[in-house]
Protein backbone atom coordinates (compact mmCIF):
# COMPACT_ATOMS: atom_id res chain seq x y z
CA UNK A 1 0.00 0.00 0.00
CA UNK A 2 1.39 3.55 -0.68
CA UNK A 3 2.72 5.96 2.26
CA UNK A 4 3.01 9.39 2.17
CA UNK A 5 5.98 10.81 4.64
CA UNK A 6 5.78 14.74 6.05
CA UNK A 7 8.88 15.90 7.81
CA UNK A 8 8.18 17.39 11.02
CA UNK A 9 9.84 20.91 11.02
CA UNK A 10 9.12 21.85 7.36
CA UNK A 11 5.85 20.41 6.00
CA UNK A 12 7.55 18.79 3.19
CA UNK A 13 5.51 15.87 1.99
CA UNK A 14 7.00 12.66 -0.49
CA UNK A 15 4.90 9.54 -1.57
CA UNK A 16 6.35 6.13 -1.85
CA UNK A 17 5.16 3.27 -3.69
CA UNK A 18 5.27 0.96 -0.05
CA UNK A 19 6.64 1.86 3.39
CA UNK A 20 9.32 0.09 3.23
CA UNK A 21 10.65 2.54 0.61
CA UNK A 22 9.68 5.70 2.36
CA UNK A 23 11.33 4.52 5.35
CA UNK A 24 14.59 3.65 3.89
CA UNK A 25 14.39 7.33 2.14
CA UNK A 26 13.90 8.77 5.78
CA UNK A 27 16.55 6.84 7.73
CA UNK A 28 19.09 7.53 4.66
CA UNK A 29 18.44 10.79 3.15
CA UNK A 30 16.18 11.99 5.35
CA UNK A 31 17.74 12.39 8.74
CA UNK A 32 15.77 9.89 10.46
CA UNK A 33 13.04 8.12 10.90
CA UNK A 34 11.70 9.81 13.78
CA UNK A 35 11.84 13.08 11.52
CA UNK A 36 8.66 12.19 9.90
CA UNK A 37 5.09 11.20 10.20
CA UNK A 38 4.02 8.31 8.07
CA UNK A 39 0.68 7.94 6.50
CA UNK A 40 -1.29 5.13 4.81
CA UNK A 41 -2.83 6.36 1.53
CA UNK A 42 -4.96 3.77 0.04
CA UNK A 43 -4.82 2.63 -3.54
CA UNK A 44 -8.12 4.40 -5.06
CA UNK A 45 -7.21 5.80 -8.60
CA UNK A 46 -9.56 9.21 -8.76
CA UNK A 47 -8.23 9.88 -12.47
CA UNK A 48 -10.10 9.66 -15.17
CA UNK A 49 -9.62 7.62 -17.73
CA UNK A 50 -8.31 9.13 -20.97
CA UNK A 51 -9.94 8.86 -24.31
CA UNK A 52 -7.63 7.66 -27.09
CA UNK A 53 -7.38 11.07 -29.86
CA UNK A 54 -9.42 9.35 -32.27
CA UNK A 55 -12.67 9.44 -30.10
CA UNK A 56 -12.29 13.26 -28.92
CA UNK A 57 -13.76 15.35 -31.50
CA UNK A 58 -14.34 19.12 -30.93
CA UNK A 59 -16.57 19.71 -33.95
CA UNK A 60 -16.05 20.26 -38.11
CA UNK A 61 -12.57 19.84 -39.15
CA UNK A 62 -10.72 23.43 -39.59
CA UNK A 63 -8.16 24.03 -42.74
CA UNK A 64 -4.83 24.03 -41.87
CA UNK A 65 -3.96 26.60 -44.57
CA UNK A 66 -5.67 29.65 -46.60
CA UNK A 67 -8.29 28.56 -49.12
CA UNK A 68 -7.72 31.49 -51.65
């Protein structure tokens, strides 16, 4: 599941794939473990899904150079 880590003294906020990897980061390059609060973000994807180019259509085609 993915963590989010926030560093205690400046708000700064980094998201990690599992918390194994956000605690390594912390304990390494971080300054510590007890440096940050650890959250539990849950894997819900809130994106929506993207239409392939073909689908999106915005109306009659315009000319791409002058007709005179």
């Amino acid at each position: 599941m993915a963590c989010k880590i926030t560093h205690r003294v400046n708000d700064q906020q980094i998201r990690f794939a599992n918390r194994d990897a956000a605690e390594r980061y912390a304990d390494i390059m971080g300054g510590g473990v007890q440096n940050w609060i650890f959250t539990t973000i849950p894997n819900v994807e809130h994106r929506q899904p993207r239409l392939p180019v073909s689908t999106v259509t915005a109306g009659s085609p315009r000319p791409t150079h002058s007709t005179r």
